[in-house]
PDB file of N, CA and C in Angstrom:
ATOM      1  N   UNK A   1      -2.399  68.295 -11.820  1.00  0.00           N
ATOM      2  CA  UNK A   1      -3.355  67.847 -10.831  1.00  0.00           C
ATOM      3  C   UNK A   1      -4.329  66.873 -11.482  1.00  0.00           C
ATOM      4  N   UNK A   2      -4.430  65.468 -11.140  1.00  0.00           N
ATOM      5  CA  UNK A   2      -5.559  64.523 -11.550  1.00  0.00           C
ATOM      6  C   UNK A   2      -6.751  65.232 -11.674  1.00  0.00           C
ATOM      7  N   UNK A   3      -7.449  65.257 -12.783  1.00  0.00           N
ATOM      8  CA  UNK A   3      -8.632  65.334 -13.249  1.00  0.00           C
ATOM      9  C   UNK A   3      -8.628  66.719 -13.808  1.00  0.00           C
ATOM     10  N   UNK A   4      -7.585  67.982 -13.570  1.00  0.00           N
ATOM     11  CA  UNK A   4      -7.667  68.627 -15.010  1.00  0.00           C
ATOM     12  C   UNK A   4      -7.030  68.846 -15.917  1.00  0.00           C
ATOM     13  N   UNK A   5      -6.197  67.314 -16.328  1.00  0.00           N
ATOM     14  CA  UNK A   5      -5.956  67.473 -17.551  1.00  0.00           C
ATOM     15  C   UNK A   5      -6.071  65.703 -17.815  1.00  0.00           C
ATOM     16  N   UNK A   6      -5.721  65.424 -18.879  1.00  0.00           N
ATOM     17  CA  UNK A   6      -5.975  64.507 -19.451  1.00  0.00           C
ATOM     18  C   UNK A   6      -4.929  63.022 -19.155  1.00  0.00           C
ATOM     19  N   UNK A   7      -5.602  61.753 -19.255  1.00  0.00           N
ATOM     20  CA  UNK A   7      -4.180  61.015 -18.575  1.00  0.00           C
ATOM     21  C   UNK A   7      -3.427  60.377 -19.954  1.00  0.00           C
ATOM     22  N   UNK A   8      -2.296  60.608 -19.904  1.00  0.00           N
ATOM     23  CA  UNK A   8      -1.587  60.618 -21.355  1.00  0.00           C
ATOM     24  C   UNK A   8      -0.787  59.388 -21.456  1.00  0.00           C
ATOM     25  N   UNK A   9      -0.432  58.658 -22.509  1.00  0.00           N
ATOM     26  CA  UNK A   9       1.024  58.080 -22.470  1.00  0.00           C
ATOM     27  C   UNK A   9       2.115  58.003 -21.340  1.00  0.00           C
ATOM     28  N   UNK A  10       2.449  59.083 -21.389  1.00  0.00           N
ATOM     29  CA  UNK A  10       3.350  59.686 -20.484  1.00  0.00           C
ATOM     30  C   UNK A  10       2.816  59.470 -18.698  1.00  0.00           C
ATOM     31  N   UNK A  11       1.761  59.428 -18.698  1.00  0.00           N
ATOM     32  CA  UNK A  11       1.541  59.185 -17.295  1.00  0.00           C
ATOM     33  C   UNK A  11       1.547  57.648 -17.036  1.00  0.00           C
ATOM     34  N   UNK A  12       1.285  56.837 -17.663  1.00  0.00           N
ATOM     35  CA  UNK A  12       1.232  55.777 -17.704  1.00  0.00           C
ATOM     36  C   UNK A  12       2.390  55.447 -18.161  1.00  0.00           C
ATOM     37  N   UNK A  13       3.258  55.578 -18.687  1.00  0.00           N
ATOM     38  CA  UNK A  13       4.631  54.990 -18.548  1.00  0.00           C
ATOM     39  C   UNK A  13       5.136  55.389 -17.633  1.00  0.00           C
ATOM     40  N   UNK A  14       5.083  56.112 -16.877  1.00  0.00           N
ATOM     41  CA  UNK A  14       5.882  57.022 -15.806  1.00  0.00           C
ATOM     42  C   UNK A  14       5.152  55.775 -14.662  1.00  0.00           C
ATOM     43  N   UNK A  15       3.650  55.230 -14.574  1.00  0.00           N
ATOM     44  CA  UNK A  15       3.369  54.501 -13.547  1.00  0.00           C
ATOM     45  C   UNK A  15       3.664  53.278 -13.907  1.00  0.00           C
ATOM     46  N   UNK A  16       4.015  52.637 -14.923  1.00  0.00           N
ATOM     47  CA  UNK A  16       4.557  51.386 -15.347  1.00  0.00           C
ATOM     48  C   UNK A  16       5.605  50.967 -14.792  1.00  0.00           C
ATOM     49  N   UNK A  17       6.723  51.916 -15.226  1.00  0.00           N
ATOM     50  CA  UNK A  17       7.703  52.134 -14.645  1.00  0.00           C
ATOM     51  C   UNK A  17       8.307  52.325 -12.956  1.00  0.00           C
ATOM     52  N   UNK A  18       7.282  52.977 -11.993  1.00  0.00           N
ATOM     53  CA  UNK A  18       7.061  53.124 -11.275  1.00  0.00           C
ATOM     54  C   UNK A  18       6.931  51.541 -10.100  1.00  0.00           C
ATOM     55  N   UNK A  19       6.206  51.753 -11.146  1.00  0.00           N
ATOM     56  CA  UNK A  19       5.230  50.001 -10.177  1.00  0.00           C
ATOM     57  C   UNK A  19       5.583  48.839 -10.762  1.00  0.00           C
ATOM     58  N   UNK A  20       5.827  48.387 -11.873  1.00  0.00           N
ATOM     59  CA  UNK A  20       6.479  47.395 -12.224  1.00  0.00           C
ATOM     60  C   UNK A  20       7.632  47.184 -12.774  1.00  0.00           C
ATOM     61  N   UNK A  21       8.342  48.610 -13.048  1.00  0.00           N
ATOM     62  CA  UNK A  21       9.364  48.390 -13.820  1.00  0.00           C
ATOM     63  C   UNK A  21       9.725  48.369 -15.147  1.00  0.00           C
ATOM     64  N   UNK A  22      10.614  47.699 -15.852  1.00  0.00           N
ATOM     65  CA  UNK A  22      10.677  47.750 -17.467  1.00  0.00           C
ATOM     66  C   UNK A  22      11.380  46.438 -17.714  1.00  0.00           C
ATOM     67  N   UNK A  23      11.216  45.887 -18.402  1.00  0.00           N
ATOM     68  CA  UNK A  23      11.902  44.888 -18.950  1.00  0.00           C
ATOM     69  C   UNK A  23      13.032  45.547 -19.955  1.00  0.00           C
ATOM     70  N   UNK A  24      15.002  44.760 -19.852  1.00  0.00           N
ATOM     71  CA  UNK A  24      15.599  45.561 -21.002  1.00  0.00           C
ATOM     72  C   UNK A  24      14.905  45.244 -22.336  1.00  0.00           C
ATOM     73  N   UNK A  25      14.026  44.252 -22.384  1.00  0.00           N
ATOM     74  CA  UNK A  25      13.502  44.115 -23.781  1.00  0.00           C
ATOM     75  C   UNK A  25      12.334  44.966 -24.058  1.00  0.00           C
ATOM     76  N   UNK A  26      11.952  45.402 -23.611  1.00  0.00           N
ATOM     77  CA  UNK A  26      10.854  46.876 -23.429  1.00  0.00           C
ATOM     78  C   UNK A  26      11.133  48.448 -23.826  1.00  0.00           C
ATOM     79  N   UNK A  27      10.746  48.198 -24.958  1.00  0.00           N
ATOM     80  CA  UNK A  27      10.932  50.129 -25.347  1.00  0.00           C
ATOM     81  C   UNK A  27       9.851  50.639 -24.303  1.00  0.00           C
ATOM     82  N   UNK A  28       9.607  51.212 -23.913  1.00  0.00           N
ATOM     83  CA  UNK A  28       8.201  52.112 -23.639  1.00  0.00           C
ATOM     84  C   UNK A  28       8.040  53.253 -24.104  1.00  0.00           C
ATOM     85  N   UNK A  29       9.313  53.700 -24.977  1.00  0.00           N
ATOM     86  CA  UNK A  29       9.411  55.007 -25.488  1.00  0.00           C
ATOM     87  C   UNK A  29       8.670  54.976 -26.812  1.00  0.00           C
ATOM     88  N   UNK A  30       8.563  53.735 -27.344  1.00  0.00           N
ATOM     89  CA  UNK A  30       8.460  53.537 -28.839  1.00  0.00           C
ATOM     90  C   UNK A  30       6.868  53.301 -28.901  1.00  0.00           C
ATOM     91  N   UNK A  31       6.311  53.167 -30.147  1.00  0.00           N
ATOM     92  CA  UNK A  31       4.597  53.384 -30.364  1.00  0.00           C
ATOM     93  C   UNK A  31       4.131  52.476 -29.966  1.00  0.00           C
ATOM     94  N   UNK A  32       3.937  52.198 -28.410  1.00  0.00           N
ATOM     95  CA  UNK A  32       3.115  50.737 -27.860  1.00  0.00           C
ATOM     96  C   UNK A  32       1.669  51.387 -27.852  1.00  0.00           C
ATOM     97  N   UNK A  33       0.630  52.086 -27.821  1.00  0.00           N
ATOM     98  CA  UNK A  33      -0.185  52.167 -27.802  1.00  0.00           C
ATOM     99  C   UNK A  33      -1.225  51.072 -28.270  1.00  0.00           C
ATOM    100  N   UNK A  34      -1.211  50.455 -29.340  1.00  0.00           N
ATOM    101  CA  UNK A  34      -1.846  49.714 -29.235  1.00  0.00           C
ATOM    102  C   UNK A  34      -1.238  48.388 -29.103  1.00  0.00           C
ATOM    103  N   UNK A  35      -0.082  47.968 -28.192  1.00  0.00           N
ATOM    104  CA  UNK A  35       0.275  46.804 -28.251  1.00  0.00           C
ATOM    105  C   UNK A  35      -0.033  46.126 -27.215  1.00  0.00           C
ATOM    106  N   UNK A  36      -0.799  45.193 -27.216  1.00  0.00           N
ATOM    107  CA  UNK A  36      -1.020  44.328 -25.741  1.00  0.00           C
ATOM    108  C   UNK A  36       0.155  44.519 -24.574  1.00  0.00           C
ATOM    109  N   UNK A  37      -0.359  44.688 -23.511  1.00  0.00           N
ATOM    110  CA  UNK A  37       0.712  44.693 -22.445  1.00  0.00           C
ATOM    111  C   UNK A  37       1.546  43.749 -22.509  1.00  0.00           C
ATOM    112  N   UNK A  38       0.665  42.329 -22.296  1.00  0.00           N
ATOM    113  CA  UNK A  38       1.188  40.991 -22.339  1.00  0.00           C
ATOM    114  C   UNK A  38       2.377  40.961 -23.413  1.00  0.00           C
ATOM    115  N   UNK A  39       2.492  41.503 -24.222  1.00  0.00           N
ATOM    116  CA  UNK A  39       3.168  41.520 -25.739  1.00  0.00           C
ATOM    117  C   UNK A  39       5.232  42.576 -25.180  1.00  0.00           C
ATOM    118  N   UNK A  40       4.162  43.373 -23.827  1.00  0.00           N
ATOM    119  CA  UNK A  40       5.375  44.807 -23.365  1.00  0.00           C
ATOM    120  C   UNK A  40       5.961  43.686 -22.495  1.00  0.00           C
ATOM    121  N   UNK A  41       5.443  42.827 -21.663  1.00  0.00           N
ATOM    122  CA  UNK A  41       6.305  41.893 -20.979  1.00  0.00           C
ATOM    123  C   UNK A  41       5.650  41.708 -19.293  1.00  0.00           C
ATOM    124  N   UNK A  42       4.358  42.377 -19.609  1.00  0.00           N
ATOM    125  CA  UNK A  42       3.961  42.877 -17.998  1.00  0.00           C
ATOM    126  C   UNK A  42       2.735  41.749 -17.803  1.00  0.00           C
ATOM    127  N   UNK A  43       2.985  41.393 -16.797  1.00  0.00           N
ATOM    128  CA  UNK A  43       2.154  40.463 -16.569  1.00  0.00           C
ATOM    129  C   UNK A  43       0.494  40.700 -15.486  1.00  0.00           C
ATOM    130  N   UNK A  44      -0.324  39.786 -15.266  1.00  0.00           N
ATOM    131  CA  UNK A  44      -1.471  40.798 -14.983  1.00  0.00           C
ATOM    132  C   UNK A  44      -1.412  41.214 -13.093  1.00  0.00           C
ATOM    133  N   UNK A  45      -0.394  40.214 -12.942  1.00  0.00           N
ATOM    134  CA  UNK A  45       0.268  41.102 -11.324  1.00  0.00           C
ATOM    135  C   UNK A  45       0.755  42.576 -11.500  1.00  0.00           C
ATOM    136  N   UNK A  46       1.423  42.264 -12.749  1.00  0.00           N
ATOM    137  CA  UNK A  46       1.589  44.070 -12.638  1.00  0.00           C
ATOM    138  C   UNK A  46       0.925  44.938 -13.079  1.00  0.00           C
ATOM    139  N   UNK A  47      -0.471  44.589 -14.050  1.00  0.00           N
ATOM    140  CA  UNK A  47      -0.804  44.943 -14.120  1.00  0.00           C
ATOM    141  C   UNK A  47      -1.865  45.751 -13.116  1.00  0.00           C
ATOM    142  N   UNK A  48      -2.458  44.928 -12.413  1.00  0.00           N
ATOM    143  CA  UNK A  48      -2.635  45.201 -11.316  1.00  0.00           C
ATOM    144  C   UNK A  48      -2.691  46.265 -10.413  1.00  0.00           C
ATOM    145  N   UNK A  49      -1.373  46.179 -10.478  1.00  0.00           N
ATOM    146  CA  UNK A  49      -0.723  47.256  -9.244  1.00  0.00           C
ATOM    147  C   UNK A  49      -0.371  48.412 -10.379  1.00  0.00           C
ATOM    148  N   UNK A  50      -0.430  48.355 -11.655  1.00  0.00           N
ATOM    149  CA  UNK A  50       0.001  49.589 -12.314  1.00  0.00           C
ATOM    150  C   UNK A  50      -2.492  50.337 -12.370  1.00  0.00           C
ATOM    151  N   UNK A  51      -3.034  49.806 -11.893  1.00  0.00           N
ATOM    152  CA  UNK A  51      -4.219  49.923 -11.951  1.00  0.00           C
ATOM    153  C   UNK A  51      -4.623  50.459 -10.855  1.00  0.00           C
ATOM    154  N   UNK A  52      -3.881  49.816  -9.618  1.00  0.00           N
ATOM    155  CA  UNK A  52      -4.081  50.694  -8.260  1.00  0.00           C
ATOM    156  C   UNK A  52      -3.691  51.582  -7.884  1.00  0.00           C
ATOM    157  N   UNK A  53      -2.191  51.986  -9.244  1.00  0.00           N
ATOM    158  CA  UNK A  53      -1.677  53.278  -8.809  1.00  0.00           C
ATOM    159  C   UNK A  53      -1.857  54.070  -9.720  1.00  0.00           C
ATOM    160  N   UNK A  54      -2.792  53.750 -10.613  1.00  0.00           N
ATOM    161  CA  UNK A  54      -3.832  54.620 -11.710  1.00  0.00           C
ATOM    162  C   UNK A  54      -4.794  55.044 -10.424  1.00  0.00           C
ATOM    163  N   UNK A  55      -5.290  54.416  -9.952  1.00  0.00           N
ATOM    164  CA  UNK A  55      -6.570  54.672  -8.879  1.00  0.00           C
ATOM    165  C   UNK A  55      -6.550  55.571  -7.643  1.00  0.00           C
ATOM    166  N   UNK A  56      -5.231  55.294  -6.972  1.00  0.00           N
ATOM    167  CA  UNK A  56      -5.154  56.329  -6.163  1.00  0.00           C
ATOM    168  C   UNK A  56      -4.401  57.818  -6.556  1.00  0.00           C
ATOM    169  N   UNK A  57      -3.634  57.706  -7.685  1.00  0.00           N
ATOM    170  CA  UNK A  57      -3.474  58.957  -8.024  1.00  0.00           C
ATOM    171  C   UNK A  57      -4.079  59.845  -8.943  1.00  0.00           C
ATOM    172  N   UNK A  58      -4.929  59.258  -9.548  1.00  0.00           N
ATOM    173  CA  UNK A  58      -6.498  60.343 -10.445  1.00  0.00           C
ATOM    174  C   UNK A  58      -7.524  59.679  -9.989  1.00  0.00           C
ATOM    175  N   UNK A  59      -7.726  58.901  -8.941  1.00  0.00           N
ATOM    176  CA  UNK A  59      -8.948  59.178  -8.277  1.00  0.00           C
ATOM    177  C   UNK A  59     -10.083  58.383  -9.038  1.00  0.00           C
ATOM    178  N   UNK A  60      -9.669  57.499 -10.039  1.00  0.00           N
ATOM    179  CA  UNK A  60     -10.668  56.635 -10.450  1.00  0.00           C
ATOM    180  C   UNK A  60     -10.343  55.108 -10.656  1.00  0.00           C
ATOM    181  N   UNK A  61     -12.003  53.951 -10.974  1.00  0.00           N
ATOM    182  CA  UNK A  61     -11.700  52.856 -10.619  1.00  0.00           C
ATOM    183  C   UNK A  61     -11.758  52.138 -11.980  1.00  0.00           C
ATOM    184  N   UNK A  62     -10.070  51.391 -12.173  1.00  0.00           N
ATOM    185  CA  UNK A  62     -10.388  50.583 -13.146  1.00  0.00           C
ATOM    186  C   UNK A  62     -10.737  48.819 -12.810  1.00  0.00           C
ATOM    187  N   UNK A  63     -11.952  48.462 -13.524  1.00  0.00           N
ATOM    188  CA  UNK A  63     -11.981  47.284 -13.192  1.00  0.00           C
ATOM    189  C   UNK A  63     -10.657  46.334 -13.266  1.00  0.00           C
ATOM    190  N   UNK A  64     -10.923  45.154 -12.913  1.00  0.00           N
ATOM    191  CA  UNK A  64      -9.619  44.090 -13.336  1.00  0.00           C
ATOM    192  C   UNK A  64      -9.994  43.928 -14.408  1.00  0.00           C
ATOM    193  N   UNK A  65     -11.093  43.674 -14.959  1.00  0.00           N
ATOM    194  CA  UNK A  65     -11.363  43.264 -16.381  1.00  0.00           C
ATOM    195  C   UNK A  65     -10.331  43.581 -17.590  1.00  0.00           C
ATOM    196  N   UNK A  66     -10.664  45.372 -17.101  1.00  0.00           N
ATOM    197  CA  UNK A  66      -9.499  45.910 -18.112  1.00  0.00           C
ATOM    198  C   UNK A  66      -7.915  45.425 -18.124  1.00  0.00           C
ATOM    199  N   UNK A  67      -7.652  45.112 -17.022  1.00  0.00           N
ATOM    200  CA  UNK A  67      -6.216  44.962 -16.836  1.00  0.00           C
ATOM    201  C   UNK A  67      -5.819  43.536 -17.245  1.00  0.00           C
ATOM    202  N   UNK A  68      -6.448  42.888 -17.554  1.00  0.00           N
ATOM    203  CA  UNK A  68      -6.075  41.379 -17.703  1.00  0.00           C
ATOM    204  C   UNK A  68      -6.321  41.541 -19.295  1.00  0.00           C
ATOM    205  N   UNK A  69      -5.881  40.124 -19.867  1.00  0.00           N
ATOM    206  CA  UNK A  69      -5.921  39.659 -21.075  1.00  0.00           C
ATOM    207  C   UNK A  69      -5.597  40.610 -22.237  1.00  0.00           C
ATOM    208  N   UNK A  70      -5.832  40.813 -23.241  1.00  0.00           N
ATOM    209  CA  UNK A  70      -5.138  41.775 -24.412  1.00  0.00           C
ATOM    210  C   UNK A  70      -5.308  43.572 -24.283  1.00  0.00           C
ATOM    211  N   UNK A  71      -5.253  43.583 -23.192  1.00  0.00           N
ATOM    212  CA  UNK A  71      -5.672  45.180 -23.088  1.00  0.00           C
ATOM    213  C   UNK A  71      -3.751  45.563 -23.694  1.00  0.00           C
ATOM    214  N   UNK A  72      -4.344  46.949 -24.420  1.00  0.00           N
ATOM    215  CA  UNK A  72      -3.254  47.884 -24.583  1.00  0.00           C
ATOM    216  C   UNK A  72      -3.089  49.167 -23.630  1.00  0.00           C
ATOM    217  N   UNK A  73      -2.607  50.023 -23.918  1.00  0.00           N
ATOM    218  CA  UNK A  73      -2.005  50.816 -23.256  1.00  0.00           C
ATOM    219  C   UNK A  73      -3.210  52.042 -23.691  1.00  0.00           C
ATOM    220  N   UNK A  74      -3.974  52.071 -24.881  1.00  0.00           N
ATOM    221  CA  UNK A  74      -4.931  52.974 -25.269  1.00  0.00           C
ATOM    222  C   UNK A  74      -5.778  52.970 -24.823  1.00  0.00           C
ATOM    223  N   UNK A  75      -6.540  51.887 -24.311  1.00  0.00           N
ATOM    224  CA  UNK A  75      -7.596  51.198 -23.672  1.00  0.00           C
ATOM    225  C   UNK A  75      -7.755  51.511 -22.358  1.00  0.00           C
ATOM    226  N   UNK A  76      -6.207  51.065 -21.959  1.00  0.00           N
ATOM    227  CA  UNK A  76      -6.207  51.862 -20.064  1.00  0.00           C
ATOM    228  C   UNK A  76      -6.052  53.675 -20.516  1.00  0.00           C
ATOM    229  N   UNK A  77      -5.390  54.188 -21.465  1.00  0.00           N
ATOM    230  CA  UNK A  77      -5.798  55.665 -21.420  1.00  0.00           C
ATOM    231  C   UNK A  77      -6.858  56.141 -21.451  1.00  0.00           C
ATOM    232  N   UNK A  78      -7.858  55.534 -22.640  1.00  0.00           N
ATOM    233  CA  UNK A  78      -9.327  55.490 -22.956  1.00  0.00           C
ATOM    234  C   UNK A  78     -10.318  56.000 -21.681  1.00  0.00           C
ATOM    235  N   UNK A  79     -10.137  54.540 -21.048  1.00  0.00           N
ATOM    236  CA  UNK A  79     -10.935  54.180 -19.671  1.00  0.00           C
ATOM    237  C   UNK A  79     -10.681  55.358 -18.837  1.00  0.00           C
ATOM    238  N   UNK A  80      -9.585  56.056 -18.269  1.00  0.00           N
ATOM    239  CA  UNK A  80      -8.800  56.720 -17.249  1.00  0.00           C
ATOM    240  C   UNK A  80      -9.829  57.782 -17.804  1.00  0.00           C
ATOM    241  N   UNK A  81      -9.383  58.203 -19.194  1.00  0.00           N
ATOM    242  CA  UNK A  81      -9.652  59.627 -19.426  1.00  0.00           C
ATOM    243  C   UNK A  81     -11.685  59.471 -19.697  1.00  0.00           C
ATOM    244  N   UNK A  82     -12.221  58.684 -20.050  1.00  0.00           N
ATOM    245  CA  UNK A  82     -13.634  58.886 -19.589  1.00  0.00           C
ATOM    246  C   UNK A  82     -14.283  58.948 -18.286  1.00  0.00           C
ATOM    247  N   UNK A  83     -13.088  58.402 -17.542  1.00  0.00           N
ATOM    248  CA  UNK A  83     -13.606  58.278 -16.084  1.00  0.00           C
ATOM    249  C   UNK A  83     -13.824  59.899 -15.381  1.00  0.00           C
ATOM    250  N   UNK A  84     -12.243  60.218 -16.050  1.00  0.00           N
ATOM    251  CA  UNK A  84     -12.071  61.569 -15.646  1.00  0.00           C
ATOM    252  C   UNK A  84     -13.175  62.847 -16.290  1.00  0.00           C
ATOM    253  N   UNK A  85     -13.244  62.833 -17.418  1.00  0.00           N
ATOM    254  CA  UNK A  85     -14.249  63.278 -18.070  1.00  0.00           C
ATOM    255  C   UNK A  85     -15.680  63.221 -17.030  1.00  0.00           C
ATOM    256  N   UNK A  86     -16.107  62.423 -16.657  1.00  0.00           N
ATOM    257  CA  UNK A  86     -17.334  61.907 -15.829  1.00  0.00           C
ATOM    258  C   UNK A  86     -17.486  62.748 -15.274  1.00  0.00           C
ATOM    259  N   UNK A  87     -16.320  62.576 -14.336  1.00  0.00           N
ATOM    260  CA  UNK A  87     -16.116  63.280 -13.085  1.00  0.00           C
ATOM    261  C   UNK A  87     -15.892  64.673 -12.863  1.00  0.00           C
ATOM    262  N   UNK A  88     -15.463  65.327 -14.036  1.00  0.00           N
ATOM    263  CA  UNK A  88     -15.581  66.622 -13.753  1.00  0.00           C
ATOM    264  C   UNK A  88     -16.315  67.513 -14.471  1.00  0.00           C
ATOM    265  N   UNK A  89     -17.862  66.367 -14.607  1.00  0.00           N
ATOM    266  CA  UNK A  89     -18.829  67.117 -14.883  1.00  0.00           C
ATOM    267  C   UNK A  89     -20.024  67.171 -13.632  1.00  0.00           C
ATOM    268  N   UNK A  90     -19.332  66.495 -12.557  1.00  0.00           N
ATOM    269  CA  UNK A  90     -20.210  66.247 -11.530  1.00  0.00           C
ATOM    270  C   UNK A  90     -20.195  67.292 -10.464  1.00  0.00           C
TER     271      UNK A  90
END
């Protein structure tokens, strides 16, 4: 259930996948954490939409900011999981 537990790797590849897909040149299995998206093959349309379906399924808002230009995959976990944190101290 969004917001009591933590948003992992795994959830975010699962919505990558989901919403934009994979490139065959795309591990997602392998240590992308800190690798620029741009670098995974995803562009900031998909990023995008991998941000809106961060948003409606744990319930929090990531700017575009984050989603554009060298963001990694730690950064959108980062963000998710302080948001969540926030929130379920409220």
């Amino acid at each position: 259930m969004p917001g009591s537990t933590p948003f992992t790797l795994d959830d975010l590849r699962r919505i990558l996948r989901d919403g934009a897909g994979t490139s065959e040149n795309v591990n997602l299995a392998g240590d992308i954490l800190d690798t620029a998206f741009a670098d995974l093959g995803y562009d900031s349309l998909a990023l995008l939409e991998t941000g809106s379906r961060i948003a409606r399924e744990f319930a929090v808002g990531l700017g575009d900011e984050l989603l554009v230009g060298d963001t990694s995959p730690r950064e959108v976990i980062d963000a998710v999981n302080t948001q969540l944190a926030a929130g379920s101290r409220t």
